[in-house]
Protein backbone atom coordinates (compact mmCIF):
# COMPACT_ATOMS: atom_id res chain seq x y z
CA UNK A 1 -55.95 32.04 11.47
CA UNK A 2 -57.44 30.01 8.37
CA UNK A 3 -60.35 27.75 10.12
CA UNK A 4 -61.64 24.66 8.28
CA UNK A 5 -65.25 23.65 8.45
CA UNK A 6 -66.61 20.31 7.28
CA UNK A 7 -68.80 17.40 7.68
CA UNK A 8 -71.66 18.89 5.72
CA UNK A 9 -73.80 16.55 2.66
CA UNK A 10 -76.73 16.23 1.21
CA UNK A 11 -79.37 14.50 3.73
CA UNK A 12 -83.34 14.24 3.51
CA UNK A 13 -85.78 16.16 5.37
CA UNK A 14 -85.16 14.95 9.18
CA UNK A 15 -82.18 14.14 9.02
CA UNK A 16 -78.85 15.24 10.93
CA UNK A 17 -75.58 15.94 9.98
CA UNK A 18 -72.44 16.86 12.36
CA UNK A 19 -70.64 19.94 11.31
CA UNK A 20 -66.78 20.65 12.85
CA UNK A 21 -64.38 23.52 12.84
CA UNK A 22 -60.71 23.28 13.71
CA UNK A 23 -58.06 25.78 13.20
CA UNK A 24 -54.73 23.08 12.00
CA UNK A 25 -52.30 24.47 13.57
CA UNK A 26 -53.69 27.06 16.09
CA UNK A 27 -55.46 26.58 19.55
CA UNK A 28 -59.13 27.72 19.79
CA UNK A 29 -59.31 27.62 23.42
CA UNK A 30 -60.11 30.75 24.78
CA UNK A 31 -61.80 32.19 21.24
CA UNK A 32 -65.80 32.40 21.13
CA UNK A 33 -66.26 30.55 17.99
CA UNK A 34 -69.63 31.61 15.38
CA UNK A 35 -71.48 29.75 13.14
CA UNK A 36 -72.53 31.63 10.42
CA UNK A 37 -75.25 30.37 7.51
CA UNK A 38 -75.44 31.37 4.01
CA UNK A 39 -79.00 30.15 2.44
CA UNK A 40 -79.00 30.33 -1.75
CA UNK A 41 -79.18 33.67 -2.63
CA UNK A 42 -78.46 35.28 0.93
CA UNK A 43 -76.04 36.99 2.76
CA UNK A 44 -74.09 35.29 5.82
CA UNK A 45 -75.74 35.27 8.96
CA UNK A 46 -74.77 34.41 12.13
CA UNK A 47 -77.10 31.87 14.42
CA UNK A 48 -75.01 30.33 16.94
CA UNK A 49 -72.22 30.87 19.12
CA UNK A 50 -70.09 29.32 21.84
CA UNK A 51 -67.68 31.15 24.16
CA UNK A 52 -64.12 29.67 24.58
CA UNK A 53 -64.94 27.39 27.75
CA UNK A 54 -68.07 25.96 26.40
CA UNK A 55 -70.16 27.09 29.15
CA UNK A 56 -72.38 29.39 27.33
CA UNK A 57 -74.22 29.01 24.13
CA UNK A 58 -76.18 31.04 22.21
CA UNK A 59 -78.53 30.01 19.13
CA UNK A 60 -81.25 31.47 17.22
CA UNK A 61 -84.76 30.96 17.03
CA UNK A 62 -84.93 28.98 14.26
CA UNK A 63 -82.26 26.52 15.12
CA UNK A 64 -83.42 26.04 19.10
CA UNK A 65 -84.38 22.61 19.51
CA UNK A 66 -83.10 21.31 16.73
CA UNK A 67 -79.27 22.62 16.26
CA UNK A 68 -76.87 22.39 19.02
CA UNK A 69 -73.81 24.27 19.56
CA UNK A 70 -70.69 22.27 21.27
CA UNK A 71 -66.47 22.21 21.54
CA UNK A 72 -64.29 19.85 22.60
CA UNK A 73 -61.19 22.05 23.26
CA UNK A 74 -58.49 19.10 23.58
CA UNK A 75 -59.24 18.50 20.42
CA UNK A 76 -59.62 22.08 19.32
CA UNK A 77 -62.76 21.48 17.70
CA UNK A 78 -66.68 23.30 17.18
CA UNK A 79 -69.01 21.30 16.42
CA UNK A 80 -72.56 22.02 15.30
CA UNK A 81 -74.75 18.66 15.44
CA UNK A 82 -77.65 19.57 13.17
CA UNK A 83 -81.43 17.51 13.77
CA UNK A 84 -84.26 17.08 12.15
CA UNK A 85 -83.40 19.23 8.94
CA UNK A 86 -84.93 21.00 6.60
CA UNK A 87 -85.24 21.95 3.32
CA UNK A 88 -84.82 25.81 4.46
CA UNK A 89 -81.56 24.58 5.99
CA UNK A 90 -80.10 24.39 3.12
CA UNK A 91 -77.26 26.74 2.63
CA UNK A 92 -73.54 26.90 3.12
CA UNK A 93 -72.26 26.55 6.99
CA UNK A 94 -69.25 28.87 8.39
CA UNK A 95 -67.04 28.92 11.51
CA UNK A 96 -65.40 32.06 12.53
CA UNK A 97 -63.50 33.25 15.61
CA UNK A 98 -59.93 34.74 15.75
CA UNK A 99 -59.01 36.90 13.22
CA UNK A 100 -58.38 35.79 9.68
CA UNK A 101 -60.12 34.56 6.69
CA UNK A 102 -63.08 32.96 6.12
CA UNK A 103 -62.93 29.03 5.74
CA UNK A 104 -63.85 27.19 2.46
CA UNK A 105 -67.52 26.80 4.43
CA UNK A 106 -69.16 23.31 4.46
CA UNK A 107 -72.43 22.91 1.92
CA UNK A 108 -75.68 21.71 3.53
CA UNK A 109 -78.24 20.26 1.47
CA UNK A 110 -81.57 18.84 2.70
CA UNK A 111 -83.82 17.73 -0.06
CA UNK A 112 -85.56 14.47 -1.04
């Protein structure tokens, strides 16, 4: 299942951006669906998650309060709505769940 993130840009300290994931093609429902970040440099980590009805969310530390984790399954969508960014945000923003191959990733910028 190819999975296709976007929605990322360059935006100044504080601000948000909305990230999405969708699968063309394939139904998510049911799939617990990952974001993963890649900071300059770094490997891919994950840092938030969200099973297949929505109903339970897990983020990290760093991202708690700020980041939330969402899906809107009849429109087979993940969204991650990103606040009050930073400059140590900055990286490259995945979406994983069923098997297949990682997505194109979205780039995240946050500098003035």
């Amino acid at each position: 299942v190819q999975v296709v993130e976007s929605g990322g840009g360059l935006v100044q300290p504080g601000g948000s951006l909305r990230l999405s994931c969708t699968a063309p093609g394939f139904t998510f429902e049911g799939y617990a669906i990952t974001w993963y970040q890649q900071a300059p440099g770094k490997g891919r980590e994950p840092f938030a998650v969200i099973i297949g009805s929505g109903s339970v969310t897990n983020i990290a530390d760093f991202a708690k309060g700020r980041f939330t984790i969402s899906r809107d399954n009849a429109k087979n969508t993940v969204y991650l709505q990103m606040n009050s960014l930073k400059p140590e945000d900055t990286g490259v923003y995945y979406c994983k769940g069923p098997p297949g191959p990682w997505g194109q990733g979205t780039q995240v910028t946050v500098s003035s």
